[in-house]
C-alpha atoms as a PDB file:
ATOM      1  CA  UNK A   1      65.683 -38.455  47.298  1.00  0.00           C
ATOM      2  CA  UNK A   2      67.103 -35.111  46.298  1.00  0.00           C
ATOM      3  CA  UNK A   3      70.948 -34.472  47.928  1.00  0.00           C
ATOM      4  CA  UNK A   4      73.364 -31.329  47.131  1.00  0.00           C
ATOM      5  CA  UNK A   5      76.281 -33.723  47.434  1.00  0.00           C
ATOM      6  CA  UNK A   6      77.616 -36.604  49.592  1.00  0.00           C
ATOM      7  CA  UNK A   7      76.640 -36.759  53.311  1.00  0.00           C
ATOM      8  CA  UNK A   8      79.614 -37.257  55.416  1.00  0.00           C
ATOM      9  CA  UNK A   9      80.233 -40.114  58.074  1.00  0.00           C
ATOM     10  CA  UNK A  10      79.257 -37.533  60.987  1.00  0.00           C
ATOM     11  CA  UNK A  11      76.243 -35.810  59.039  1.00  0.00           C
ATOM     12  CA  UNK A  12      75.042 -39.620  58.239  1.00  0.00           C
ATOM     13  CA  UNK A  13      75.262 -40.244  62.543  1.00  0.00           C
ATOM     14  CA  UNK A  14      73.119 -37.449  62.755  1.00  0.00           C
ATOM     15  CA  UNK A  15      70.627 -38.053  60.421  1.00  0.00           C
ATOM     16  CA  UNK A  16      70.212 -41.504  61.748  1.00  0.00           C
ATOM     17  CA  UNK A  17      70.217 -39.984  65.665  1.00  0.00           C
ATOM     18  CA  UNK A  18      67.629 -37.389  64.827  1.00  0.00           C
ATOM     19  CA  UNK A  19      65.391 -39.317  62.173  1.00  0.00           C
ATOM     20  CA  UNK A  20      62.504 -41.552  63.218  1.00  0.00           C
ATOM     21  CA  UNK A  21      61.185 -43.146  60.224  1.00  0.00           C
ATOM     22  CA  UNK A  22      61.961 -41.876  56.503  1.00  0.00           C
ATOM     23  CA  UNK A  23      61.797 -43.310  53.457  1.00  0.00           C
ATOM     24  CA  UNK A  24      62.748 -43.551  49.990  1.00  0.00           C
ATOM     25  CA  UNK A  25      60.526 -42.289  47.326  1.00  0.00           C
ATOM     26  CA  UNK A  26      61.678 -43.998  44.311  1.00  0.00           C
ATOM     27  CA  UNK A  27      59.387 -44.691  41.621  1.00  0.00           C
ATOM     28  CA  UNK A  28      60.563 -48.380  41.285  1.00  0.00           C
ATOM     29  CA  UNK A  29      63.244 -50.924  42.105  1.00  0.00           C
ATOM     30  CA  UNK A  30      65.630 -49.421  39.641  1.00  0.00           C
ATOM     31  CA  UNK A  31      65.945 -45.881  41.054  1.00  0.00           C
ATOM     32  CA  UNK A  32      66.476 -47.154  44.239  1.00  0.00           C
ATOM     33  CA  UNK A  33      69.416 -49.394  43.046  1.00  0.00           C
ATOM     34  CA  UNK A  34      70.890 -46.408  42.032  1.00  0.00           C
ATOM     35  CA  UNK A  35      70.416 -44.411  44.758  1.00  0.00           C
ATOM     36  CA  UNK A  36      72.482 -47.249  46.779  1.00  0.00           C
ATOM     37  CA  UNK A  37      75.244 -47.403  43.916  1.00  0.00           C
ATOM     38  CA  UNK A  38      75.427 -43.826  44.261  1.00  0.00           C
ATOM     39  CA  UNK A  39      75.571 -43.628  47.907  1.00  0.00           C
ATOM     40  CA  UNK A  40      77.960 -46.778  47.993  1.00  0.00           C
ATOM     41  CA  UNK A  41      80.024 -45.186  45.672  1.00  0.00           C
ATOM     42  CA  UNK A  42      80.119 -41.526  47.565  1.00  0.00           C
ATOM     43  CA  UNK A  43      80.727 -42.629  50.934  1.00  0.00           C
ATOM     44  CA  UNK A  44      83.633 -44.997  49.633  1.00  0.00           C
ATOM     45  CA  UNK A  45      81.845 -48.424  51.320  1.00  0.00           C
ATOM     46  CA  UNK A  46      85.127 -50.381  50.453  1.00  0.00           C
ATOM     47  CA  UNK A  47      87.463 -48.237  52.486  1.00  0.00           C
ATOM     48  CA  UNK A  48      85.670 -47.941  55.201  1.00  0.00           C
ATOM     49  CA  UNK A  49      86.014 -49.610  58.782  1.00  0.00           C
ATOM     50  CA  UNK A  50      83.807 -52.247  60.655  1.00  0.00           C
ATOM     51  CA  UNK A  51      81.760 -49.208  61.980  1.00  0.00           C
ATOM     52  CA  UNK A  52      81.793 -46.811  58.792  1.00  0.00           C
ATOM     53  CA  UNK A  53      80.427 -49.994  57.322  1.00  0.00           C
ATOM     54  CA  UNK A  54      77.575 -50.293  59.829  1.00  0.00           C
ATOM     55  CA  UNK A  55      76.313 -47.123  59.902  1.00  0.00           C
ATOM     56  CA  UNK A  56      75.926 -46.538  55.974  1.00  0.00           C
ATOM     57  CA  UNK A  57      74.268 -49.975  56.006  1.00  0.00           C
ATOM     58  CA  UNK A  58      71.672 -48.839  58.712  1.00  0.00           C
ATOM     59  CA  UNK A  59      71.280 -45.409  56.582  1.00  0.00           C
ATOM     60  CA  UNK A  60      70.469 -46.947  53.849  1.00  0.00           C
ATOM     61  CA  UNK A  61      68.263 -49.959  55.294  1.00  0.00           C
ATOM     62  CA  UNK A  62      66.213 -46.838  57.061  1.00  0.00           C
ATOM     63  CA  UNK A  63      66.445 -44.832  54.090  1.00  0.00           C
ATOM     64  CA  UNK A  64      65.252 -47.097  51.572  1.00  0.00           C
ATOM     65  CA  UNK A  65      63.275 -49.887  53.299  1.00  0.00           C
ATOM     66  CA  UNK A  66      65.553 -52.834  52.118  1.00  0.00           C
ATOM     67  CA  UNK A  67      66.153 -55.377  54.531  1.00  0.00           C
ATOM     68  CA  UNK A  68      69.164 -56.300  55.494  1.00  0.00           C
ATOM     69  CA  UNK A  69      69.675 -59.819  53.416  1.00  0.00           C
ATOM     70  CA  UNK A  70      68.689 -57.446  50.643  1.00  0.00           C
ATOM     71  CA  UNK A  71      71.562 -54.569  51.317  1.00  0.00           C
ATOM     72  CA  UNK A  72      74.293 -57.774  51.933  1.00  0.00           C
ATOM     73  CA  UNK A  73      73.563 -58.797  48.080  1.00  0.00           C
ATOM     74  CA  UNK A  74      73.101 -55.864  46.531  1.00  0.00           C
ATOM     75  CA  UNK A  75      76.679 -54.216  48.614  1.00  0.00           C
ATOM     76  CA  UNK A  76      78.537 -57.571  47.768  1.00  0.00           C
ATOM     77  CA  UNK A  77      77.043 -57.735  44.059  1.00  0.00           C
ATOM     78  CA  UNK A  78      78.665 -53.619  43.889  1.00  0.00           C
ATOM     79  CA  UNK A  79      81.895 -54.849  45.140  1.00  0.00           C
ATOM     80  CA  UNK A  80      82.278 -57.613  43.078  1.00  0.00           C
ATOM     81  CA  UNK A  81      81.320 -56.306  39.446  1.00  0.00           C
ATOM     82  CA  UNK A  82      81.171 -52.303  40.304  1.00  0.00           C
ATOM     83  CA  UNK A  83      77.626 -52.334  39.507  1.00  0.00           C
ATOM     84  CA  UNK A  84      73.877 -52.948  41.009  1.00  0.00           C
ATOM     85  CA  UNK A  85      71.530 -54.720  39.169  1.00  0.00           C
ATOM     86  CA  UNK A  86      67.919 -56.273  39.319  1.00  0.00           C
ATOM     87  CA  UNK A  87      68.336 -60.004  39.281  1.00  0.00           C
ATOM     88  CA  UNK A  88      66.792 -61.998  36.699  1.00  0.00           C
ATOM     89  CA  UNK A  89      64.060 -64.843  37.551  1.00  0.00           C
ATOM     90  CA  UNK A  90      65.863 -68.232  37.558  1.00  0.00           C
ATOM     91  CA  UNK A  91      64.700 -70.295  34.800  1.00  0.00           C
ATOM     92  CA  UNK A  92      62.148 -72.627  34.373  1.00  0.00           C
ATOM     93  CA  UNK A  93      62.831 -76.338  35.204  1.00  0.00           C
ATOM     94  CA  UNK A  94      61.874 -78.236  32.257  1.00  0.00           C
ATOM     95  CA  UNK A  95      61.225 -81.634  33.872  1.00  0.00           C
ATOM     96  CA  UNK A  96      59.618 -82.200  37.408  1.00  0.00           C
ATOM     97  CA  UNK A  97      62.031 -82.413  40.769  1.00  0.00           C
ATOM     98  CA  UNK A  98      60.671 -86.049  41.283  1.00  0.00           C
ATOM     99  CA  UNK A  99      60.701 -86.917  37.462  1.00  0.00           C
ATOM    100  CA  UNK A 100      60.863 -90.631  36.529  1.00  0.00           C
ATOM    101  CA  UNK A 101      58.147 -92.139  38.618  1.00  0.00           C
ATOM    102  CA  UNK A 102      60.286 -91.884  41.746  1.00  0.00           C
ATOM    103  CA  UNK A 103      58.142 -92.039  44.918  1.00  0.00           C
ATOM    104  CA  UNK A 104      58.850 -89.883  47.561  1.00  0.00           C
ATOM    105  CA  UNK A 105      56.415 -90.789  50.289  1.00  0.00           C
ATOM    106  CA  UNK A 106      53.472 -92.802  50.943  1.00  0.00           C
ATOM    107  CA  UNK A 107      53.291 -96.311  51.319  1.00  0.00           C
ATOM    108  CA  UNK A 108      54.891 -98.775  49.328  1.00  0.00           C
ATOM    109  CA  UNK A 109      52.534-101.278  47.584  1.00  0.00           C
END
């Protein structure tokens, strides 16, 4: 998504008012993470009040497709380190959850 410089609050209500359904044509997860840094960043998400909050959340949800458990981590990982990135797979267990023989239903016998 090509911008000439940060929307403001009102121009954001407008967008979302007069837009029916666009999206965001990033080429993978990674550009779109940075489009949401970059619009977190511009729009000053931290400063902003209950309803700034809410409509840069929705303009971004409509924007980019995310959902909205999505935007939660990805706005709370940016205000917690000052960055956005793609989360790593958790590791592998090495043993089985019901190692040692343990049953865990059936009958007993």
């Amino acid at each position: 998504m090509e911008q000439k410089g940060p929307m403001s609050l009102e121009q954001i209500r407008a967008f979302m008012a007069a837009s029916e359904e666009i999206r965001f044509e990033g080429g993978n997860r990674k550009e779109i993470y940075d489009w949401v840094r970059q619009t977190v960043i511009e729009q000053q998400y931290h400063v902003q009040g209950k309803a700034g909050k809410g409509l840069l959340r929705g303009y971004i949800g409509k924007t980019t497709g995310l959902s909205r458990a999505q935007l939660t981590r990805l706005i709370g990982q940016y205000l917690a380190t000052g960055k956005i990135e793609e989360r790593g797979l958790p590791p592998t267990l090495s043993k089985p959850v019901h190692a040692g023989g343990h049953r865990t239903a059936g009958r007993s016998g």
